[in-house]
N, C-alpha and C. Protein backbone atom coordinates (compact mmCIF):
# COMPACT_ATOMS: atom_id res chain seq x y z
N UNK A 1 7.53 -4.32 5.59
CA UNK A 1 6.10 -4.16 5.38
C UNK A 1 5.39 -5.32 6.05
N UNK A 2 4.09 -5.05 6.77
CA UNK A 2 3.86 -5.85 7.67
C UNK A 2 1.95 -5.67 7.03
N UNK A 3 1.39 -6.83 6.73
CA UNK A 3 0.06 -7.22 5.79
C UNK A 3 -0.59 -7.88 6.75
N UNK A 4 -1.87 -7.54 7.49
CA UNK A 4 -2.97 -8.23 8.07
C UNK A 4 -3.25 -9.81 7.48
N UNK A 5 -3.05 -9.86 6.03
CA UNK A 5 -3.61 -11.01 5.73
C UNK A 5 -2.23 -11.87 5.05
N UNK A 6 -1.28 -11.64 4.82
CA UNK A 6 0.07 -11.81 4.23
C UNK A 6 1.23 -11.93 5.51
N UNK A 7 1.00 -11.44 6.14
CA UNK A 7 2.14 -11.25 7.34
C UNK A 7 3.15 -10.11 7.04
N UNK A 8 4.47 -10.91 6.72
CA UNK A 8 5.72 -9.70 7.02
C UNK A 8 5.61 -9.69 5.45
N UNK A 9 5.64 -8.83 4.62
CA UNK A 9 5.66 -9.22 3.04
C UNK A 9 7.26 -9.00 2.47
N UNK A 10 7.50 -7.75 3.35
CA UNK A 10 9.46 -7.68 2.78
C UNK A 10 10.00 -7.49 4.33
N UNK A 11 11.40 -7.44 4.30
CA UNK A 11 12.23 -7.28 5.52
C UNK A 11 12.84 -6.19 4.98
N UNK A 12 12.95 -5.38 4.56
CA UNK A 12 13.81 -4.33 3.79
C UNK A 12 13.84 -3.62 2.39
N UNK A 13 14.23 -2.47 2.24
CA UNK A 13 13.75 -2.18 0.90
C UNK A 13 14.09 -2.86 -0.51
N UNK A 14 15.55 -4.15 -0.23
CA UNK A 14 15.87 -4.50 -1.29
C UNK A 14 14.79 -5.88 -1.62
N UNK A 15 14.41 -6.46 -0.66
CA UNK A 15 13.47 -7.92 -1.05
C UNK A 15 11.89 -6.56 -1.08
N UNK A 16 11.58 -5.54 -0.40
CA UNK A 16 10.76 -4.90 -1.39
C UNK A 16 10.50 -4.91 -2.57
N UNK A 17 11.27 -3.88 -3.51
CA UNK A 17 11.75 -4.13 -4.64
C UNK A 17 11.55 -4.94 -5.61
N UNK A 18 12.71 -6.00 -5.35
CA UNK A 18 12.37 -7.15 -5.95
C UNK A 18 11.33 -8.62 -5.96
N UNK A 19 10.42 -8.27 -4.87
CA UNK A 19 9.11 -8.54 -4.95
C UNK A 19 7.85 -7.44 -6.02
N UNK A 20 8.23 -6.41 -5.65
CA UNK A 20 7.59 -5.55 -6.46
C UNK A 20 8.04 -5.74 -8.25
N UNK A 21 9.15 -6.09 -8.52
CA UNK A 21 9.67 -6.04 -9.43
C UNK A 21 8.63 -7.37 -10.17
N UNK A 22 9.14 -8.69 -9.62
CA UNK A 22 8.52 -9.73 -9.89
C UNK A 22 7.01 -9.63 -9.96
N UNK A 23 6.33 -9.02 -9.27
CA UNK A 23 4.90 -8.47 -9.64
C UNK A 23 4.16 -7.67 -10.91
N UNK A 24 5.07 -6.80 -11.28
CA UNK A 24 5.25 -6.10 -12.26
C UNK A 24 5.38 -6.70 -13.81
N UNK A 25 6.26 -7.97 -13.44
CA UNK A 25 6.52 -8.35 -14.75
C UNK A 25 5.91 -9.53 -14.76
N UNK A 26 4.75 -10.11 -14.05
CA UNK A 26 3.98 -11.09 -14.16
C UNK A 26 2.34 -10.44 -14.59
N UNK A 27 2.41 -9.19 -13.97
CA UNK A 27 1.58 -8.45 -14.87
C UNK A 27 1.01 -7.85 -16.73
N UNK A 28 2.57 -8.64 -16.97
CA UNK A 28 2.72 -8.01 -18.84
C UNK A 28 2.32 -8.98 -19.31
N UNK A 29 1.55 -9.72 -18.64
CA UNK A 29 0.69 -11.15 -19.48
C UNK A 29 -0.99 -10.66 -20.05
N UNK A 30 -0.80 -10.79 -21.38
CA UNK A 30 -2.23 -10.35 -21.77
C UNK A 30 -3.49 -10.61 -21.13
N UNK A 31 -3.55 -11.97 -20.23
CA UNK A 31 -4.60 -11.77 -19.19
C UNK A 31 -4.42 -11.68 -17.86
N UNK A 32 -3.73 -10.92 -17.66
CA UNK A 32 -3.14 -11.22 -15.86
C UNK A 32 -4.01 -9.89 -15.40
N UNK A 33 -4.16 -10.50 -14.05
CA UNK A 33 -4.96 -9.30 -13.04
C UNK A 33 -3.67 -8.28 -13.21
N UNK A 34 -4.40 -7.10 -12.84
CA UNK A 34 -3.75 -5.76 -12.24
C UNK A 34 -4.74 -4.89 -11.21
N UNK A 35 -4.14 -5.07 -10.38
CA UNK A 35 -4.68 -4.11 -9.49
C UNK A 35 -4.25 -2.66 -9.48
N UNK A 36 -5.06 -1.65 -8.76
CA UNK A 36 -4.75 -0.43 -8.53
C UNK A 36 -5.21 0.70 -7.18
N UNK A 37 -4.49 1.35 -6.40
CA UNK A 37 -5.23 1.71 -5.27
C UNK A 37 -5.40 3.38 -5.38
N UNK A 38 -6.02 3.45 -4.59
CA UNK A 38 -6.68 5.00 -4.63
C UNK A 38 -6.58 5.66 -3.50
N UNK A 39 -6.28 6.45 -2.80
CA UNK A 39 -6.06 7.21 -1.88
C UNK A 39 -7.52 7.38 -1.68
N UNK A 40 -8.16 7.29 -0.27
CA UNK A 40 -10.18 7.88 0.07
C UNK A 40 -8.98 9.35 1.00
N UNK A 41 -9.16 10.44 0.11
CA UNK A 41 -8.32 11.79 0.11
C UNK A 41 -8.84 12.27 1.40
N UNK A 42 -9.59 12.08 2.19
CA UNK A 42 -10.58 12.31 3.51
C UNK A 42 -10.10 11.97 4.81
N UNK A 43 -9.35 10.61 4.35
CA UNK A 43 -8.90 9.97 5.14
C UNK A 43 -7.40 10.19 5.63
N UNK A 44 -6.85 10.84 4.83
CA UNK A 44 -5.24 10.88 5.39
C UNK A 44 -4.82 12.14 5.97
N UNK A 45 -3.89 11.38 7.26
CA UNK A 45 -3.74 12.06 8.33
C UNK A 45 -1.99 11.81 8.35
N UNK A 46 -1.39 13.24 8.57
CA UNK A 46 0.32 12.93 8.91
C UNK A 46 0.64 13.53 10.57
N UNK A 47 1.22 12.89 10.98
CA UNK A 47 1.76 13.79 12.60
C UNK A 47 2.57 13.28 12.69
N UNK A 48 3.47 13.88 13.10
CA UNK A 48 5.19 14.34 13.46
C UNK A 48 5.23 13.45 14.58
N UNK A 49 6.48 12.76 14.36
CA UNK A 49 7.10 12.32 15.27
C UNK A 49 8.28 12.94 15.96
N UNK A 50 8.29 14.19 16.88
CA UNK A 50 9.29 14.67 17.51
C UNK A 50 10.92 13.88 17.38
N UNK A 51 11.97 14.02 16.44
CA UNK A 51 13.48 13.61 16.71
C UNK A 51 13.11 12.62 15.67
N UNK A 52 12.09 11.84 15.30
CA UNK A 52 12.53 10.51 13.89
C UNK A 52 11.98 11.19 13.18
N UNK A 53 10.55 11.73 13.19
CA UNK A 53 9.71 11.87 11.70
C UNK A 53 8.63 12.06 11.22
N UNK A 54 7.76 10.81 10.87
CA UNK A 54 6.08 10.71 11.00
C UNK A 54 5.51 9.75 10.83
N UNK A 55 4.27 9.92 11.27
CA UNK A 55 3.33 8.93 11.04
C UNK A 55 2.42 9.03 9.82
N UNK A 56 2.21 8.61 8.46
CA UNK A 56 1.23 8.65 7.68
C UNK A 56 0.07 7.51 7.75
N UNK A 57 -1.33 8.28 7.92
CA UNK A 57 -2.02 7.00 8.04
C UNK A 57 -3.41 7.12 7.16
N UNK A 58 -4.12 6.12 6.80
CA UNK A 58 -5.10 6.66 5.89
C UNK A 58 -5.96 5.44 5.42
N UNK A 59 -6.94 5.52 4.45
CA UNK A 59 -7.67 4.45 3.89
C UNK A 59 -7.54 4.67 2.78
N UNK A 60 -7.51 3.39 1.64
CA UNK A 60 -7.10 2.98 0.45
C UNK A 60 -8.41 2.43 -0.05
N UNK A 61 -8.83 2.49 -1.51
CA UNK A 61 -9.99 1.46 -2.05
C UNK A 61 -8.61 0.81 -3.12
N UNK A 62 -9.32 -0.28 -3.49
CA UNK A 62 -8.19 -1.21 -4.50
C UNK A 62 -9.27 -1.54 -5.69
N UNK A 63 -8.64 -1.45 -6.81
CA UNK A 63 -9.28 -2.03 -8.17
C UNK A 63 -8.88 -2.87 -8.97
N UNK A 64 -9.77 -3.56 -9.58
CA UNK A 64 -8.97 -4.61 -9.99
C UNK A 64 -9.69 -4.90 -11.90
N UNK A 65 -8.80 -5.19 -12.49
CA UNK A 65 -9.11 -5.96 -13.83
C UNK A 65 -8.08 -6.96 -14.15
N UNK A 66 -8.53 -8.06 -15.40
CA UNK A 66 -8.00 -8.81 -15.91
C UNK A 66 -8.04 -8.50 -16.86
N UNK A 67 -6.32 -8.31 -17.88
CA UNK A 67 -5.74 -7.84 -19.48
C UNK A 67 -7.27 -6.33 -19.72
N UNK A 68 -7.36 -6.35 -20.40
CA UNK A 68 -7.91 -5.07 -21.14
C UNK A 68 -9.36 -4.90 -20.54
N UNK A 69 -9.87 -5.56 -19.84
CA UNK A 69 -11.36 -5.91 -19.38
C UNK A 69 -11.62 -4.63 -18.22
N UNK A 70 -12.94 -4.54 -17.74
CA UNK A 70 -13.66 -3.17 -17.40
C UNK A 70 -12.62 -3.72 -15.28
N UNK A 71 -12.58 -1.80 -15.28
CA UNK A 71 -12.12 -2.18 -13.73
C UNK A 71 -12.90 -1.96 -12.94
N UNK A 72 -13.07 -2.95 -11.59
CA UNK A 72 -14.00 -2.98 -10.56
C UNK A 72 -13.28 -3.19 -8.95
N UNK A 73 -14.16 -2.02 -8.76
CA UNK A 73 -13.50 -2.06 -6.98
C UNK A 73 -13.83 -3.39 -6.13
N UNK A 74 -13.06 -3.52 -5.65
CA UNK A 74 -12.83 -5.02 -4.75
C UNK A 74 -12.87 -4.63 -3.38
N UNK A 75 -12.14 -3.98 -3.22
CA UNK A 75 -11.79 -3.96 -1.72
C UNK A 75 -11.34 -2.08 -1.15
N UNK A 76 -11.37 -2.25 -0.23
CA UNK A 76 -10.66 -1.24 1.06
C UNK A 76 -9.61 -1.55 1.76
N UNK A 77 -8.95 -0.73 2.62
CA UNK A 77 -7.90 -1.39 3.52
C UNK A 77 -7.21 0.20 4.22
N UNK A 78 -6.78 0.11 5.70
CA UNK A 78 -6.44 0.96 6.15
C UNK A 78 -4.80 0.84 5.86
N UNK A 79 -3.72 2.14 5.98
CA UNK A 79 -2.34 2.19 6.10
C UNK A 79 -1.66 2.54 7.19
N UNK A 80 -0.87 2.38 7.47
CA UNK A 80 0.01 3.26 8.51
C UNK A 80 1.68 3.17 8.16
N UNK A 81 2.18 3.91 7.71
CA UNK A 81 3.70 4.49 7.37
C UNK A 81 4.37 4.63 8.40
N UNK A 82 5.39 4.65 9.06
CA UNK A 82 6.41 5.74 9.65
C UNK A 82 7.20 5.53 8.38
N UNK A 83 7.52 7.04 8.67
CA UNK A 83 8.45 7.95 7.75
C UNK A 83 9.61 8.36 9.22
N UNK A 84 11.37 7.76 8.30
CA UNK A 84 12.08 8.85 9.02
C UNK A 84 12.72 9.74 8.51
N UNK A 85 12.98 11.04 9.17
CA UNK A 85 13.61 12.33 8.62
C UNK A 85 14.93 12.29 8.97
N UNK A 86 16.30 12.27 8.26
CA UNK A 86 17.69 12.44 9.00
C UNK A 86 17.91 13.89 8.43
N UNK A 87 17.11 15.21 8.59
CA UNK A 87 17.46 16.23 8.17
C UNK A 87 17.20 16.57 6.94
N UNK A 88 18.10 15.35 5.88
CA UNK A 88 17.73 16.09 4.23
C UNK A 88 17.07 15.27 3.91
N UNK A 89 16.71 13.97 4.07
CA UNK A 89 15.84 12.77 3.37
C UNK A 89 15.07 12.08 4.24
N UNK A 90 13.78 11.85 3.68
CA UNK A 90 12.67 11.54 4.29
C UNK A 90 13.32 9.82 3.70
N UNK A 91 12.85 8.50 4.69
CA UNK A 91 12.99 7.37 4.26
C UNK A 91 11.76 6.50 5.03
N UNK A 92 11.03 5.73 3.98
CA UNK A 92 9.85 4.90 4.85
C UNK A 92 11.15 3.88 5.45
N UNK A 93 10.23 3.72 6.89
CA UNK A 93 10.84 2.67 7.76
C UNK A 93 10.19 2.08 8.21
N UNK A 94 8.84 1.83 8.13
CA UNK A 94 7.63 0.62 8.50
C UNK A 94 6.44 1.05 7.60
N UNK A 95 6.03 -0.20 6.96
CA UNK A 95 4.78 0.42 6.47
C UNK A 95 3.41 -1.21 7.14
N UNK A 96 2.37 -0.65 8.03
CA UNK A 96 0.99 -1.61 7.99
C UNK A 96 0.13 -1.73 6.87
N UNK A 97 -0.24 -2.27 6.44
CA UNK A 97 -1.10 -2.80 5.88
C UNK A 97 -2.38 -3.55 6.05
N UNK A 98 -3.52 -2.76 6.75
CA UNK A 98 -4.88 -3.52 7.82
C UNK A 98 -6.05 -3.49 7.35
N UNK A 99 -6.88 -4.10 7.88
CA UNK A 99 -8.10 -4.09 7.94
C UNK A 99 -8.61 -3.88 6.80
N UNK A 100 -8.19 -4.92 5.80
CA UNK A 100 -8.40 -5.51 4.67
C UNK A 100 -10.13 -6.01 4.69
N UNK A 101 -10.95 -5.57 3.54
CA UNK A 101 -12.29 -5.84 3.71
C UNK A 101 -12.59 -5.72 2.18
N UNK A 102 -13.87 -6.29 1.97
CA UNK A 102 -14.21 -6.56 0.55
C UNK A 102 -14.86 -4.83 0.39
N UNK A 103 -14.64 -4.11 -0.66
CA UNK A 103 -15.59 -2.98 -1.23
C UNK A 103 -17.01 -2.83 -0.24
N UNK A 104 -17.21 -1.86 -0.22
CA UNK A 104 -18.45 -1.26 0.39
C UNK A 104 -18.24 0.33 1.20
N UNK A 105 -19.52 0.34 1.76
CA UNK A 105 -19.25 1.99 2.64
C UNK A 105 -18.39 1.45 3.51
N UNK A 106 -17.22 2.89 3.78
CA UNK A 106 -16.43 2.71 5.25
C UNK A 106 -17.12 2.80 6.50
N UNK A 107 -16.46 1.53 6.96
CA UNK A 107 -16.40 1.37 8.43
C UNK A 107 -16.25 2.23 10.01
């Protein structure tokens, strides 16, 4: 996974994971942020990659609260996936993460 503002964030699905994991459980603190993202459903687009797979690409809004408190949109940010197909299983094999911007109308 590769973050505009973060850089490379994992090299593979297992330091994925267990970054995700560690996120998760720093979250079960009665005041810890949690974020949450939303698909803008308008925005997402898939096309085939002839012999690997696809491309998923799209725009995200993100929300955010601290422990039990009211949630408020923060931000936007564009995606881009490849997905590969070996026949029976679809597997992400790159995911972007861009054009990170504070909440407002899209760009």
């Amino acid at each position: 996974m590769y973050h505009d503002r973060d850089g490379k964030v994992a090299g593979g699905a297992k330091s994925f994971v267990q970054g995700y994991a560690k996120s998760c459980a720093a979250r079960k603190a009665p005041d810890a942020w949690r974020s949450r993202r939303e698909l803008v459903g308008a925005t997402l687009k898939v096309n085939p990659v002839p012999g690997y797979g696809a491309i998923e690409e799209g725009e995200h809004i993100f929300f955010e609260r601290r422990g039990d408190g009211p949630e408020q949109l923060v931000g936007r940010a564009r995606f881009i996936q490849l997905w590969a197909y070996d026949g029976r299983n679809w597997r992400l094999a790159r995911v972007f993460s861009i054009a990170h911007q504070p909440a407002g109308p899209a760009k």
